[in-house]
C-alpha atoms as a PDB file:
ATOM      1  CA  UNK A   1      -3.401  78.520  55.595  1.00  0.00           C
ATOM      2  CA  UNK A   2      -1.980  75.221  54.494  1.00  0.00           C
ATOM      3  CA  UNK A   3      -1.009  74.450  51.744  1.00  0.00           C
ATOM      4  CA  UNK A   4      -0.681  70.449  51.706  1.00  0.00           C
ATOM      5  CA  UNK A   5      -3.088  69.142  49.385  1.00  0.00           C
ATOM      6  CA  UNK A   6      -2.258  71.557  46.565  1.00  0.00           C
ATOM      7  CA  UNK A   7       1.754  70.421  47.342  1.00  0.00           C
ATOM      8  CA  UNK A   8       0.817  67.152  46.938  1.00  0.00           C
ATOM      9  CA  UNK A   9      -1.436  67.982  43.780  1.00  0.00           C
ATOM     10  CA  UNK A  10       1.272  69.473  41.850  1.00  0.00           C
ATOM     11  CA  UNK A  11       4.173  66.823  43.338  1.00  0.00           C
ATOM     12  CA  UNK A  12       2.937  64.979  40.467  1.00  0.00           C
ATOM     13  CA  UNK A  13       4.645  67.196  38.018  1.00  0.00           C
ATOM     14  CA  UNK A  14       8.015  67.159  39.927  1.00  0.00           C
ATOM     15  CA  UNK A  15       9.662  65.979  37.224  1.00  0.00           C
ATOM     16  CA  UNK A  16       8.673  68.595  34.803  1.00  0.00           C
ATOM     17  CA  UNK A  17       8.753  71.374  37.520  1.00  0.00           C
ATOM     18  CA  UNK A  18      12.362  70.284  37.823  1.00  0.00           C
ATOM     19  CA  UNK A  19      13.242  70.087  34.367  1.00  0.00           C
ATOM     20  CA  UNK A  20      11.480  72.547  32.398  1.00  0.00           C
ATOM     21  CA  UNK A  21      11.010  75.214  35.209  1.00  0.00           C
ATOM     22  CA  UNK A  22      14.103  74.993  36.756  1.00  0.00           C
ATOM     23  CA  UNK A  23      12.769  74.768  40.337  1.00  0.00           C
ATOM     24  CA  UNK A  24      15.125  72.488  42.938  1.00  0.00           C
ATOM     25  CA  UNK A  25      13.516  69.001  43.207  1.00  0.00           C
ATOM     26  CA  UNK A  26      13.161  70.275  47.282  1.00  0.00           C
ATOM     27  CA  UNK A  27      11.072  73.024  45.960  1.00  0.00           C
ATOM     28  CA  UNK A  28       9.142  70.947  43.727  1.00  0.00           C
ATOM     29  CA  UNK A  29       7.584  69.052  46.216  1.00  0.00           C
ATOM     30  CA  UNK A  30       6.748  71.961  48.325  1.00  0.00           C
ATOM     31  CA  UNK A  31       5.658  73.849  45.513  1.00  0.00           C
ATOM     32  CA  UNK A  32       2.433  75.521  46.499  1.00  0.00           C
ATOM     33  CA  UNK A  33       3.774  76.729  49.988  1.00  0.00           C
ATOM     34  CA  UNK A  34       6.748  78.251  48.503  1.00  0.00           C
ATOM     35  CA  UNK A  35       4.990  80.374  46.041  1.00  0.00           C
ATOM     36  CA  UNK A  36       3.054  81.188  49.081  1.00  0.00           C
ATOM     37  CA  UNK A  37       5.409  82.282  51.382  1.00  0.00           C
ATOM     38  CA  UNK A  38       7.719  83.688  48.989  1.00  0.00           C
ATOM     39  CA  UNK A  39       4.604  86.106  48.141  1.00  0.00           C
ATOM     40  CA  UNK A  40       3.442  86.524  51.681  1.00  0.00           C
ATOM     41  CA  UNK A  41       6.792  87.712  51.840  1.00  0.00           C
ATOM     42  CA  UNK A  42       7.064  90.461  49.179  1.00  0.00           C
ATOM     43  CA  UNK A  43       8.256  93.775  50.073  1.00  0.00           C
ATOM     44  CA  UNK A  44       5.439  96.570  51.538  1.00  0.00           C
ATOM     45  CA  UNK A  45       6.479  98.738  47.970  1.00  0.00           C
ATOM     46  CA  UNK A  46       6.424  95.685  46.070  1.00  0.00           C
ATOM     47  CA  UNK A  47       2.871  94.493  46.882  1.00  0.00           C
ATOM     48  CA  UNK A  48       1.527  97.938  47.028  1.00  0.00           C
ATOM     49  CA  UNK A  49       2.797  97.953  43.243  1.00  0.00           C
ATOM     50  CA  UNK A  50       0.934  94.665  42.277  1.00  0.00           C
ATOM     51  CA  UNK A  51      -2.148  95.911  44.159  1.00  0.00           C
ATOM     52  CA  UNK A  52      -2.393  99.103  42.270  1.00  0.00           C
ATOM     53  CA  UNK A  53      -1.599  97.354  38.741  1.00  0.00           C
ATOM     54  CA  UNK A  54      -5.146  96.825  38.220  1.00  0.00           C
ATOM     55  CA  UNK A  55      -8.292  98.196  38.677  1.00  0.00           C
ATOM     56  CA  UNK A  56      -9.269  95.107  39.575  1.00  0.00           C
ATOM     57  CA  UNK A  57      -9.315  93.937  43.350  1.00  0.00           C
ATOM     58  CA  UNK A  58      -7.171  90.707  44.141  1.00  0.00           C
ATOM     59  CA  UNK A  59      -9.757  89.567  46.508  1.00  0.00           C
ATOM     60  CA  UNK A  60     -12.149  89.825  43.704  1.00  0.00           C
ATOM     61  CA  UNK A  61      -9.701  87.976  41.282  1.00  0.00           C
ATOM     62  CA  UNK A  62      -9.182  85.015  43.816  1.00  0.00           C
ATOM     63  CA  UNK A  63     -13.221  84.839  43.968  1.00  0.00           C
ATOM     64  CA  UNK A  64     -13.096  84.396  40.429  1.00  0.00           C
ATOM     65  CA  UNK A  65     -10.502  81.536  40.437  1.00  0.00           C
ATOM     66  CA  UNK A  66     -12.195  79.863  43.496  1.00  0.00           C
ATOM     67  CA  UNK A  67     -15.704  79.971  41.324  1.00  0.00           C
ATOM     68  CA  UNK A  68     -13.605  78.572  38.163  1.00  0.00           C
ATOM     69  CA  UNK A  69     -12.434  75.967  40.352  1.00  0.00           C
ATOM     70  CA  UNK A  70     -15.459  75.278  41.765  1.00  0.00           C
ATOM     71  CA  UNK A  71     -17.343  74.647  38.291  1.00  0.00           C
ATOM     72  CA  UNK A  72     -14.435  72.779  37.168  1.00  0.00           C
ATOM     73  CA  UNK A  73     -14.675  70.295  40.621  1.00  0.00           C
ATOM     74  CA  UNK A  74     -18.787  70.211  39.189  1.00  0.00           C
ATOM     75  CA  UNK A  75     -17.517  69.167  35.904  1.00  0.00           C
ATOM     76  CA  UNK A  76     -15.272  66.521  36.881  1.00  0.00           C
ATOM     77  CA  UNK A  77     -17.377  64.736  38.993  1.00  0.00           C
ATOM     78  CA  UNK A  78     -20.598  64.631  36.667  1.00  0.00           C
ATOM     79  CA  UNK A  79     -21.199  62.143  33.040  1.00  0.00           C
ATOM     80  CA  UNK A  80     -20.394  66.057  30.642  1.00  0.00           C
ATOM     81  CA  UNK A  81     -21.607  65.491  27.880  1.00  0.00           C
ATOM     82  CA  UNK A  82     -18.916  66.627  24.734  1.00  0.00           C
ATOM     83  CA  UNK A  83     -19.986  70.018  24.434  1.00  0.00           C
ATOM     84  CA  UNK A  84     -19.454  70.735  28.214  1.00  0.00           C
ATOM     85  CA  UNK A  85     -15.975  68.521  27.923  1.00  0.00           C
ATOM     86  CA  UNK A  86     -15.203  71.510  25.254  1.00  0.00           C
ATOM     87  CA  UNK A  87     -16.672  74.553  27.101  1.00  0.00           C
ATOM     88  CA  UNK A  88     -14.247  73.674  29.992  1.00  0.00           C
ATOM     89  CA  UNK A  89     -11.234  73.199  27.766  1.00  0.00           C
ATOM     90  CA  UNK A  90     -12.006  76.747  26.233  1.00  0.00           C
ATOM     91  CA  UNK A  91     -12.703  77.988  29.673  1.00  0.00           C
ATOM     92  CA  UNK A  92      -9.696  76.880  31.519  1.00  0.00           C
ATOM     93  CA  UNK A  93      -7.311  77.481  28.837  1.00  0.00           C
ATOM     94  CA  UNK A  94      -8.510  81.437  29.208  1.00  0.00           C
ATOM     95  CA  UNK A  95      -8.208  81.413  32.419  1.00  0.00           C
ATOM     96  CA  UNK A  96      -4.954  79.612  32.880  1.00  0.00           C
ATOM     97  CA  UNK A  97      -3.152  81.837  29.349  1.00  0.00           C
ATOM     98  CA  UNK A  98      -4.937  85.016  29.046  1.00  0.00           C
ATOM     99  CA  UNK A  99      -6.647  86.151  32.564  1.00  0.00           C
ATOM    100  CA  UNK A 100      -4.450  85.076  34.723  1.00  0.00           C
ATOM    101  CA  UNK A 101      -0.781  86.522  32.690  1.00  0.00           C
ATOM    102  CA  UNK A 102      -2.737  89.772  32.805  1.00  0.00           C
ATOM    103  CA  UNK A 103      -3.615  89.398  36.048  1.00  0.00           C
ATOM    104  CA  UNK A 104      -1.369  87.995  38.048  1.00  0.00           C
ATOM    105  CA  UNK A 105       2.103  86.556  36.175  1.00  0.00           C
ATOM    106  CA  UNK A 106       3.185  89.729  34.511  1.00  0.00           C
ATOM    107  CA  UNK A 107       3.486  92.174  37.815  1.00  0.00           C
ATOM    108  CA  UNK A 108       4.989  89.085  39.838  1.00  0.00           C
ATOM    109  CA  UNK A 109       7.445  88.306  37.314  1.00  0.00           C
ATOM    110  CA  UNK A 110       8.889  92.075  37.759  1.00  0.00           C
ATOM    111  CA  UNK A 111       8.498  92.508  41.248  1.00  0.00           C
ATOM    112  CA  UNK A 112       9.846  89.250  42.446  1.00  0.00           C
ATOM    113  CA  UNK A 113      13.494  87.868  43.429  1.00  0.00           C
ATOM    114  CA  UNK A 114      15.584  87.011  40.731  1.00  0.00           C
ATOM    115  CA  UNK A 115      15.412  82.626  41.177  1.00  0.00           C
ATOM    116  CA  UNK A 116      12.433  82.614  43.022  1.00  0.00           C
ATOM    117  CA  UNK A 117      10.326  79.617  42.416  1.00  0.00           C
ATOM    118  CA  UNK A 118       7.477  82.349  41.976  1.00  0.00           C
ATOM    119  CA  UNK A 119       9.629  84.476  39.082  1.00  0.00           C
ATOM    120  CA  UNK A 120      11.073  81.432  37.477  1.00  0.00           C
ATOM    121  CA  UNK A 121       7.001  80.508  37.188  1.00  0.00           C
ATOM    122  CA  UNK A 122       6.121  83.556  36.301  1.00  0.00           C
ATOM    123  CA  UNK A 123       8.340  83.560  33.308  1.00  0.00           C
ATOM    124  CA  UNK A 124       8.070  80.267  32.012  1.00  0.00           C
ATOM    125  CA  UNK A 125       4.320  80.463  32.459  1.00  0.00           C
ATOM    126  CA  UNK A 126       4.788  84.167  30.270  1.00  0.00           C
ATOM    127  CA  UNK A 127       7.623  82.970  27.378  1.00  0.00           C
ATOM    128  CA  UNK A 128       8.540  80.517  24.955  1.00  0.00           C
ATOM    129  CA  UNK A 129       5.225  78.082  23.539  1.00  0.00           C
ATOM    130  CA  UNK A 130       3.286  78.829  26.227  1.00  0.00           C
ATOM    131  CA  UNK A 131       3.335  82.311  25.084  1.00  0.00           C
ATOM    132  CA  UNK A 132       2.762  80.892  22.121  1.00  0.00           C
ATOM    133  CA  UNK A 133       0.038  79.239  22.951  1.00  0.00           C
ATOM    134  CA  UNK A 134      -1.525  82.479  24.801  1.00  0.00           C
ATOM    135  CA  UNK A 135      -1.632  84.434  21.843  1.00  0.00           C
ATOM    136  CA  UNK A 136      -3.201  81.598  19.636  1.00  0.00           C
ATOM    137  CA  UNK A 137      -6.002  81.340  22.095  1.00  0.00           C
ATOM    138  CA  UNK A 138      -6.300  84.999  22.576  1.00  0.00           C
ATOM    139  CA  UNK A 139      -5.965  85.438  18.732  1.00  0.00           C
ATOM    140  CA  UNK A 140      -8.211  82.141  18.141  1.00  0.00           C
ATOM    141  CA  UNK A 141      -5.857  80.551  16.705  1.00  0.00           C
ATOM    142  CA  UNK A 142      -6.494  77.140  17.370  1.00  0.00           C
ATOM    143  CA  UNK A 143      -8.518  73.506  17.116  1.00  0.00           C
ATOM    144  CA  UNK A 144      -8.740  69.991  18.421  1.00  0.00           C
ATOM    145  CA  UNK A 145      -6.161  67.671  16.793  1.00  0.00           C
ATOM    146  CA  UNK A 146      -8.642  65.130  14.959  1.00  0.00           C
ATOM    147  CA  UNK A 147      -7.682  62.895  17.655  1.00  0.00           C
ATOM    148  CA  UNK A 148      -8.944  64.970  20.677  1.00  0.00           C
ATOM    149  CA  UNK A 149      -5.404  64.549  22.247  1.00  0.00           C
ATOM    150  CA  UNK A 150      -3.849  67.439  21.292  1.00  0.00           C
ATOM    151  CA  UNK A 151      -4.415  71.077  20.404  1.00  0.00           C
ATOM    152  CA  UNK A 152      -3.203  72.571  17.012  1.00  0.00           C
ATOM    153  CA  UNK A 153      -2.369  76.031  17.252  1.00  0.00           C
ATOM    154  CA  UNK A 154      -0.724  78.929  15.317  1.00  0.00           C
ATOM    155  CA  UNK A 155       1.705  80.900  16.659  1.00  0.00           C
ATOM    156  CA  UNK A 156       4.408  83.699  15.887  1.00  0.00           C
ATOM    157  CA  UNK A 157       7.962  82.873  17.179  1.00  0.00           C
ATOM    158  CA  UNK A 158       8.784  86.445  18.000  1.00  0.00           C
ATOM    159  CA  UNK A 159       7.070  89.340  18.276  1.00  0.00           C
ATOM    160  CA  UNK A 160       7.145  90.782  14.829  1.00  0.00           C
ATOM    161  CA  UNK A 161       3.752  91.079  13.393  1.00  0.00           C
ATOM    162  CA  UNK A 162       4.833  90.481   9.530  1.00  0.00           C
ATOM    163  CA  UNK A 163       6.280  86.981  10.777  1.00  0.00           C
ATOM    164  CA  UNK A 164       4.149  84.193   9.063  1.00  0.00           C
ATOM    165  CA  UNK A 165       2.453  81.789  11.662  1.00  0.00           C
ATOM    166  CA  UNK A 166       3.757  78.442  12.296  1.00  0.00           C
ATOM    167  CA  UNK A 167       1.821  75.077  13.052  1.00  0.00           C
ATOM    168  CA  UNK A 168       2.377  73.988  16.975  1.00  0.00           C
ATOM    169  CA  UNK A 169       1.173  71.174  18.940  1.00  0.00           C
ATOM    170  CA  UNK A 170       0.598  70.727  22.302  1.00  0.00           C
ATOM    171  CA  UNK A 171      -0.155  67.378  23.801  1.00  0.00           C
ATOM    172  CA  UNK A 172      -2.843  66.942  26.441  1.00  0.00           C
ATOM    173  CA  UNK A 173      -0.099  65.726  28.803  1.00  0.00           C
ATOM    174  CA  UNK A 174       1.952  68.875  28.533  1.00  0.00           C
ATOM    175  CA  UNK A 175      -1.203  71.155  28.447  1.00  0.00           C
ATOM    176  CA  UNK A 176      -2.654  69.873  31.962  1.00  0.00           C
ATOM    177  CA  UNK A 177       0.745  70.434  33.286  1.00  0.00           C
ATOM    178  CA  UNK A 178       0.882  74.463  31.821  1.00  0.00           C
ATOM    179  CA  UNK A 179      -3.083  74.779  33.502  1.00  0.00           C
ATOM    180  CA  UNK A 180      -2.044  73.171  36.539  1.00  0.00           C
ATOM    181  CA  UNK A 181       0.843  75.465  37.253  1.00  0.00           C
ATOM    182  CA  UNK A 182      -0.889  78.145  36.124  1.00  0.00           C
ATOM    183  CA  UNK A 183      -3.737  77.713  38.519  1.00  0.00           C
ATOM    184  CA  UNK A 184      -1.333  76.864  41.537  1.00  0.00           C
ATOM    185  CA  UNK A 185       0.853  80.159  41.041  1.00  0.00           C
ATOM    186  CA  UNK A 186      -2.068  82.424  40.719  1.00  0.00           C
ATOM    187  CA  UNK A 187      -4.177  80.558  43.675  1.00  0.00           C
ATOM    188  CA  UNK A 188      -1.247  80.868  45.846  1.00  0.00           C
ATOM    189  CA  UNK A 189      -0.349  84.292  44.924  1.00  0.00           C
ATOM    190  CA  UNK A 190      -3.684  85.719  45.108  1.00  0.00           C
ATOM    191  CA  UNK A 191      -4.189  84.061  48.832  1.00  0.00           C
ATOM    192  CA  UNK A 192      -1.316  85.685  50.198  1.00  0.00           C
ATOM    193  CA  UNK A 193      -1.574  89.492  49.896  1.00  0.00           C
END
């Protein structure tokens, strides 16, 4: 399988792969086929770990990601009207920071090489705001800034269930490029077992 269009796709976030990730600009711009291979690549023990962390077949998971994708490629080239604009913002932001952590992000982030691209993904895609983030829309924690260009959420720092929430932002900007990664890791990971 190639893996061209969806390096190209995410080459638009080289800068922030780069910089926030830590991923070598090289890497950035190969993205998609080194999360790939580097999977493809995994230990027998290792994937036979992943494989029995769920009850839940991969192949099954992947058909669920290639059906989200699908409705989302539906979505984008129709007129939606507002309340389907806000369905699909729900939608993807479950998929991208509550399904797919618990299905894919966690077990790769243990089982993979310390400064892979994959693991370095893993855990930026499972810590700091975006974890953040995950729990506010798992926890419903969140709205529309009054603008529509940003999402307000709430959000614990730590872990510590007696910590008060705190009032976040994240810009649309910054929000397509969390979904986007999220979606390549998991598409790439799931195709390669």
């Amino acid at each position: 399988m190639t893996w061209t269009k969806l390096d190209e796709q995410m080459s638009a976030w080289s800068a922030r792969l780069v910089s926030e990730v830590k991923v070598s600009d090289a890497d950035s711009r190969k993205f998609a086929t080194i999360i790939a291979r580097e999977v493809r690549f995994l230990p027998a023990l290792a994937k036979a770990e992943i494989l029995d962390a769920s009850p839940v077949r991969l192949g099954d998971r992947l058909q669920e990601l290639q059906a989200f994708q699908g409705w989302m490629d539906i979505v984008r080239r129709s007129a939606p009207s507002a309340f389907v604009v806000r369905a699909q913002v729900f939608t993807q932001n479950y998929i991208s920071f509550v399904y797919l952590p618990e299905a894919c992000f966690r077990i790769l982030s243990k089982l993979t090489p310390s400064g892979s691209c994959t693991r370095k993904c893993t855990r930026f895609l499972s810590n700091g705001r975006v974890r953040m983030f995950r729990n506010a829309i798992a926890h419903a924690n969140w709205s529309y800034r009054g603008d529509f260009n940003a999402i307000v959420y709430w959000a614990r720092k730590g872990a510590d269930p007696q910590e008060n929430l705190e009032r976040f932002e994240v810009a649309q900007e910054e929000l397509s490029f969390w979904q986007s990664l999220s979606r390549c890791v998991a598409y790439a990971a799931f195709s390669n077992f």
